[in-house]
N, C-alpha and C. Protein backbone atom coordinates (compact mmCIF):
# COMPACT_ATOMS: atom_id res chain seq x y z
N UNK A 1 -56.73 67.92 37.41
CA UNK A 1 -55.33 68.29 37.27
C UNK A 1 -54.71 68.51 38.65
N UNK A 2 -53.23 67.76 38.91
CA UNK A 2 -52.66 67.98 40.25
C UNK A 2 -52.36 69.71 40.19
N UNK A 3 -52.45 70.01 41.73
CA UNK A 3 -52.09 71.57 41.80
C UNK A 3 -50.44 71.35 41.71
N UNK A 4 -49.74 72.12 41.56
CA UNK A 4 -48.43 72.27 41.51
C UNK A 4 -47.88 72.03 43.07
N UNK A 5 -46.81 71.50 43.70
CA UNK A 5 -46.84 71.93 44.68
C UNK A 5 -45.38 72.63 44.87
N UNK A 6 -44.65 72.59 45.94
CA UNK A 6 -43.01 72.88 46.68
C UNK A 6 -42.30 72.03 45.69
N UNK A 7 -42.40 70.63 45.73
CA UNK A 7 -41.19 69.90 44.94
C UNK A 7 -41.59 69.97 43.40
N UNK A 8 -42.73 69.89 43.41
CA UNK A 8 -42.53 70.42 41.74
C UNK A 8 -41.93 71.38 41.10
N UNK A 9 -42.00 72.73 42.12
CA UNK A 9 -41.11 73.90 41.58
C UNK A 9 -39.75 73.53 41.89
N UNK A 10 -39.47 72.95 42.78
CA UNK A 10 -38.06 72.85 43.05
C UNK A 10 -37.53 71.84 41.95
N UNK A 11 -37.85 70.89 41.26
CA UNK A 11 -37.79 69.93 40.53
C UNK A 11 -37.48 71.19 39.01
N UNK A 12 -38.63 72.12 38.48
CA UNK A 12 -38.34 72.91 37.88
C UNK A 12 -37.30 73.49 37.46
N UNK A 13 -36.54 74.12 39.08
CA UNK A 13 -35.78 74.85 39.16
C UNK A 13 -34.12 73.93 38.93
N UNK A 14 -34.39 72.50 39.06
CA UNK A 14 -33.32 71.17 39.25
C UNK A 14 -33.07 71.60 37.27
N UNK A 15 -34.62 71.16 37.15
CA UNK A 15 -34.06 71.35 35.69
C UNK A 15 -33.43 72.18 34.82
N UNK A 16 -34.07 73.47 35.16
CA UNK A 16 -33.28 75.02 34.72
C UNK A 16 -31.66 74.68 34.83
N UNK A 17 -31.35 74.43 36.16
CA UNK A 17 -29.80 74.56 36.57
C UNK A 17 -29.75 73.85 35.31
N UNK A 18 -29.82 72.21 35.05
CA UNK A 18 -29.28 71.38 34.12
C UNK A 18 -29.28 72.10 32.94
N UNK A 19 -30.74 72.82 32.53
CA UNK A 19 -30.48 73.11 31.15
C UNK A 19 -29.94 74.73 31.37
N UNK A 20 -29.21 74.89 31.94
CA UNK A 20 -28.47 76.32 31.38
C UNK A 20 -27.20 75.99 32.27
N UNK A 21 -26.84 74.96 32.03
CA UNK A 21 -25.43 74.46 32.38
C UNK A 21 -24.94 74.72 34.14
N UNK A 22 -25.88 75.18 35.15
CA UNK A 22 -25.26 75.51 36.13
C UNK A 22 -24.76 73.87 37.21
N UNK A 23 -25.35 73.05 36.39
CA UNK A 23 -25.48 71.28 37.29
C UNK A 23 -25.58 70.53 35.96
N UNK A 24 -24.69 69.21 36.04
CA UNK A 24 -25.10 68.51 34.89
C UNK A 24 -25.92 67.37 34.90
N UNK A 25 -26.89 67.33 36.15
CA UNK A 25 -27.98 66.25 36.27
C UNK A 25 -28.74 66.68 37.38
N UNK A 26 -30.25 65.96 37.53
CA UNK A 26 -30.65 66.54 38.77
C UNK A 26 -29.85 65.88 40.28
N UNK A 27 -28.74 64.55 40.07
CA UNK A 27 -28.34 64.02 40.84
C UNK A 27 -26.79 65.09 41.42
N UNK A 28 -26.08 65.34 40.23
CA UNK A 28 -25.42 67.18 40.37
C UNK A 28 -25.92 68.29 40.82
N UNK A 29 -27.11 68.40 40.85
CA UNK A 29 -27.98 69.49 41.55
C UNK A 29 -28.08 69.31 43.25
N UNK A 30 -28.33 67.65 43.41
CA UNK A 30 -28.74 67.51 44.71
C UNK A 30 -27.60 67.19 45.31
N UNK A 31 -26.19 67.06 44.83
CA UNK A 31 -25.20 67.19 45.58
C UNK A 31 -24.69 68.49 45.68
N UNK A 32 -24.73 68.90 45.20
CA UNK A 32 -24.38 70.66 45.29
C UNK A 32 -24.48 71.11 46.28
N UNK A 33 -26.17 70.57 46.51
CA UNK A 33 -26.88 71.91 47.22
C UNK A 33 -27.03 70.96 48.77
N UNK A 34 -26.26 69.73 48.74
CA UNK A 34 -26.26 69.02 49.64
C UNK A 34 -27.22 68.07 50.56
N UNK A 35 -27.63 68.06 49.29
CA UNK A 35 -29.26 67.36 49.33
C UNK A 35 -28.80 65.68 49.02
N UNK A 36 -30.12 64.48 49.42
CA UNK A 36 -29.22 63.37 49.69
C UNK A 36 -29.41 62.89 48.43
N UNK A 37 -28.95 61.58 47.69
CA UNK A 37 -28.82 61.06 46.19
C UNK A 37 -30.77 60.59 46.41
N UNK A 38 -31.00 61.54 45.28
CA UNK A 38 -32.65 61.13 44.60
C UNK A 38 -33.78 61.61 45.91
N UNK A 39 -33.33 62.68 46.44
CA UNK A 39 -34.26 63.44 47.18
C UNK A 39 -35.05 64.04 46.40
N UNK A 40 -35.51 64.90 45.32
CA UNK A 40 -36.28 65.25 44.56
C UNK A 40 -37.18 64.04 44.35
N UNK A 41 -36.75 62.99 43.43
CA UNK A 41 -37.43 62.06 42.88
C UNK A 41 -38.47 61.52 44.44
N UNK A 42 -37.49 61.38 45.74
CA UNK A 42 -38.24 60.54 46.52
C UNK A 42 -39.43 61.20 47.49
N UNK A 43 -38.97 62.68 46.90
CA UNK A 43 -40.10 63.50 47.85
C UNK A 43 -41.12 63.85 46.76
N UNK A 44 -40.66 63.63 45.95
CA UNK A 44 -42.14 64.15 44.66
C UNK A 44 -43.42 62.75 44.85
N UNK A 45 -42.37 61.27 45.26
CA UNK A 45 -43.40 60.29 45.13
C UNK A 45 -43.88 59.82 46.64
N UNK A 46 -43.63 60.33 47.75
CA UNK A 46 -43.97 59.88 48.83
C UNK A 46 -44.94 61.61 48.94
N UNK A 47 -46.51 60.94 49.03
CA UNK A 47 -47.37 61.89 49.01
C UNK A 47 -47.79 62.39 50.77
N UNK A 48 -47.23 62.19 51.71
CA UNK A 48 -46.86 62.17 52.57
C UNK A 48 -45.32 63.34 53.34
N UNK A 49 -44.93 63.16 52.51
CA UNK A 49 -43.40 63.84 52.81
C UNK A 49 -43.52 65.78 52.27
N UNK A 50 -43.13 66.26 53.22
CA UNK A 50 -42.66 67.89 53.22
C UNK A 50 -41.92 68.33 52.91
N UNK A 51 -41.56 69.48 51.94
CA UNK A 51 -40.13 70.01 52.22
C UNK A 51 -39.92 71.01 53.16
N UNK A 52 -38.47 70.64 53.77
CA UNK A 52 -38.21 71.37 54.98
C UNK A 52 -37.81 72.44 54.29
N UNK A 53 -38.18 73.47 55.34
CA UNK A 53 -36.90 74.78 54.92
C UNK A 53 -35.75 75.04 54.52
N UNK A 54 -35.42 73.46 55.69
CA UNK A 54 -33.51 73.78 55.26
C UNK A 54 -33.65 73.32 54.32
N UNK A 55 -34.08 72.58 53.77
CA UNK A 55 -33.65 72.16 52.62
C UNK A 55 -33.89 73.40 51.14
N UNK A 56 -34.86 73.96 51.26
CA UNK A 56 -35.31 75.29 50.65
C UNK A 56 -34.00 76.06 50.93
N UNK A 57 -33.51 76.39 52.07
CA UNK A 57 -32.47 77.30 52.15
C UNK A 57 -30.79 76.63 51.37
N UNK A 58 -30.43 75.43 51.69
CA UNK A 58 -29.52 74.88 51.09
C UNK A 58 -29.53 75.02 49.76
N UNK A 59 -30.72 74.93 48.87
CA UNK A 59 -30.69 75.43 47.52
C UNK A 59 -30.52 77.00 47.34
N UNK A 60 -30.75 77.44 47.66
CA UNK A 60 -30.57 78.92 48.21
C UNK A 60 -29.22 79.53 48.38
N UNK A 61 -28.80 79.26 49.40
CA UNK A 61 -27.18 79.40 49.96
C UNK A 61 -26.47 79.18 48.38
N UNK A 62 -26.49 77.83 47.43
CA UNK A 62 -26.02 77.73 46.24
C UNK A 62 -26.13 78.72 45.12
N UNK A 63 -27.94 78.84 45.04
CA UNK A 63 -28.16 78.99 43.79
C UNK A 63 -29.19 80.10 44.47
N UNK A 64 -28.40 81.52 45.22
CA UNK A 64 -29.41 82.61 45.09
C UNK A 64 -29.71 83.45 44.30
N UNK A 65 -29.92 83.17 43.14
CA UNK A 65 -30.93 83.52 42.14
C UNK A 65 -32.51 82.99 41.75
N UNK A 66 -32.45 81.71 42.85
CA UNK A 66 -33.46 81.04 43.05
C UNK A 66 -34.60 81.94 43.65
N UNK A 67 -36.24 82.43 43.49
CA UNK A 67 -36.78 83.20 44.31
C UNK A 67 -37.61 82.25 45.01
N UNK A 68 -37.26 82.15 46.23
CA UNK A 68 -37.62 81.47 47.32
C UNK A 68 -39.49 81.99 47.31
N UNK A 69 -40.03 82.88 47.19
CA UNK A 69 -41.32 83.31 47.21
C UNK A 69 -41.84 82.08 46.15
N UNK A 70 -41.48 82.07 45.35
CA UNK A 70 -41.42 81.22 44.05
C UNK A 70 -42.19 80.08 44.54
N UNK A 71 -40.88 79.47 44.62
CA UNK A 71 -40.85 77.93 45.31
C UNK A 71 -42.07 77.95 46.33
N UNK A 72 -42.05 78.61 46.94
CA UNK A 72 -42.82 78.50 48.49
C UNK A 72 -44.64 78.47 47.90
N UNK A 73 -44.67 79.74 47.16
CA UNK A 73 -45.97 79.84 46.90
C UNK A 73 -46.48 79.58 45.45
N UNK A 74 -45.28 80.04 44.48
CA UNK A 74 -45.62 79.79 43.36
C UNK A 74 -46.03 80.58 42.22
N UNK A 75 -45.92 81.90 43.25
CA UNK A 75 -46.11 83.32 42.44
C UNK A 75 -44.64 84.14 42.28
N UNK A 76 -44.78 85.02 41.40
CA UNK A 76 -43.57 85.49 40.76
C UNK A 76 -42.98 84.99 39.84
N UNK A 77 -41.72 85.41 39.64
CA UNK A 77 -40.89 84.77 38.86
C UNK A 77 -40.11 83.12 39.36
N UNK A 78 -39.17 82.66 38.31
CA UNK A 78 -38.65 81.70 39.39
C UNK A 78 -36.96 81.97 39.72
N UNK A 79 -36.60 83.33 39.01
CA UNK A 79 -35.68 83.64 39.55
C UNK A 79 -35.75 85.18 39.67
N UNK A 80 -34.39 85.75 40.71
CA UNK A 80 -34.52 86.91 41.06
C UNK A 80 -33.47 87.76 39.83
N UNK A 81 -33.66 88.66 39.31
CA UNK A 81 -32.98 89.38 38.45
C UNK A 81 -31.54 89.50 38.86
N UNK A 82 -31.62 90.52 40.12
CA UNK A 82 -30.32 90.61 40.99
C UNK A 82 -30.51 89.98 42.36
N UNK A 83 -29.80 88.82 42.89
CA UNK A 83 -29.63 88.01 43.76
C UNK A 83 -29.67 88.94 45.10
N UNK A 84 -28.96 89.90 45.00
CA UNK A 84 -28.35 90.67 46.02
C UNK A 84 -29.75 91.59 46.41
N UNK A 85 -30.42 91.90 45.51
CA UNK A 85 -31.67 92.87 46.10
C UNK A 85 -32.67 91.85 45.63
N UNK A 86 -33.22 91.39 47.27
CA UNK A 86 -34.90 90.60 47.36
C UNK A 86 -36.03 91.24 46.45
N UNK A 87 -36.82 90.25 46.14
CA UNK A 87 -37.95 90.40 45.28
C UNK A 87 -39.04 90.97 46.05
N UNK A 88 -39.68 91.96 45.73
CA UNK A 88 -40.90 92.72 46.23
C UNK A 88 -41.72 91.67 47.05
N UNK A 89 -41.74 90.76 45.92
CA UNK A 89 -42.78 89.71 46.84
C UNK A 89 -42.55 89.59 48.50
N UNK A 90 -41.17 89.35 48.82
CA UNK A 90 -40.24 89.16 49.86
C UNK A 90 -41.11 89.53 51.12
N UNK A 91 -41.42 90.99 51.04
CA UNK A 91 -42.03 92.43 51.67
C UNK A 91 -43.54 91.41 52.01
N UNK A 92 -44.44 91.25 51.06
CA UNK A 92 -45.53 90.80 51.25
C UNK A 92 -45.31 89.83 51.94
N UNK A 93 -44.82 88.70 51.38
CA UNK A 93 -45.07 87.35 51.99
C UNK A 93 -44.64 87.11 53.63
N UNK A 94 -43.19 88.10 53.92
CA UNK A 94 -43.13 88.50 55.22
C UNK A 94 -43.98 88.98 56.02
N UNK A 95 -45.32 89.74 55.12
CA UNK A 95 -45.86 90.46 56.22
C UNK A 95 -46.55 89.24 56.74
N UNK A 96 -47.29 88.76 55.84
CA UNK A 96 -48.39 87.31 55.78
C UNK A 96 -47.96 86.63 56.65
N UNK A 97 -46.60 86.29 56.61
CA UNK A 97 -46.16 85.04 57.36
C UNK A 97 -45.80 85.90 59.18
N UNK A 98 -45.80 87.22 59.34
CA UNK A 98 -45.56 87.61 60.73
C UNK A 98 -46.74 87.24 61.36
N UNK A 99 -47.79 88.00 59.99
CA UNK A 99 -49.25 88.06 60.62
C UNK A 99 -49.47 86.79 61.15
N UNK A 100 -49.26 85.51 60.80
CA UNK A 100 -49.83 84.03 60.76
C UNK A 100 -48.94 83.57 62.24
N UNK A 101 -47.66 84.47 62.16
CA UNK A 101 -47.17 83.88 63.45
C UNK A 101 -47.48 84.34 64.91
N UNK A 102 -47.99 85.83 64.15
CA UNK A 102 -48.77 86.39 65.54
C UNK A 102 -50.37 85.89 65.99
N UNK A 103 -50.58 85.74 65.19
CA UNK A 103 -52.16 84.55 65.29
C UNK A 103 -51.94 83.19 66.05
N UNK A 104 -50.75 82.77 65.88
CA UNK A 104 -50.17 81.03 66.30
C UNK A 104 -49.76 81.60 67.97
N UNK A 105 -48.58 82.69 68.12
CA UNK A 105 -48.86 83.07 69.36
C UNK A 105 -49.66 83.48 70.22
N UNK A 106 -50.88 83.80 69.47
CA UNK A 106 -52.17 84.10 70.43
C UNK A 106 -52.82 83.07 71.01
N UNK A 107 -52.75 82.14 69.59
CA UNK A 107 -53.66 81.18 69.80
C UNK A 107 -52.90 80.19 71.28
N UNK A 108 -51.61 80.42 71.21
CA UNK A 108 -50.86 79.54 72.46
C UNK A 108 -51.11 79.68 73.42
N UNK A 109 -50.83 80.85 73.30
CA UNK A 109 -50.96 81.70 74.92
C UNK A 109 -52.66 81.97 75.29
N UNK A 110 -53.47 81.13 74.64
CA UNK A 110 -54.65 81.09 75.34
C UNK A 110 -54.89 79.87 75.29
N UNK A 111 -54.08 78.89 75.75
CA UNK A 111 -53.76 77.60 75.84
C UNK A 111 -53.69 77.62 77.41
């Protein structure tokens, strides 16, 4: 079984909008959020290709009810209750991700 990955949740989340009326296609979704015509479809099939941040954040900026922890890792919910106050997860995954960046600066600077 494939693991889930980034565009699958985001693909998820394409669909939610459609089915609770916030976009009326995933091609309405990806203009919204200013994403290019059939970016979902073309990043789900090029096994090769990443999603960028910005592009994570552009859905975001739209549709912050989206929980970015979500998308990213795949734990939690896939939306935030209240938009305006971050998800607990938020707290953790920040710490994780300082820790990982203070490890990347060590590792440089003993370059």
């Amino acid at each position: 079984m494939k693991e889930e990955t980034v565009i699958d949740r985001m693909i998820q989340f394409a669909e939610w909008c459609k089915t609770s009326n916030r976009c009326k296609s995933k091609s309405d979704f990806e203009r919204k959020c200013g994403l290019t015509h059939n970016y979902l479809y073309n990043t789900s099939i090029n096994t090769k290709s990443n999603v960028g941040v910005d592009h994570i954040a552009k859905i975001h900026k739209v549709f912050p009810e989206l929980n970015i922890i979500w998308v990213i890792t795949g734990k939690g919910s896939m939306l935030i209750d209240d938009p305006n106050k971050p998800d607990e997860g938020y707290k953790e995954a920040y710490k994780a991700l300082s820790d990982k960046l203070a490890m990347l600066k060590g590792m440089i600077n003993q370059i």
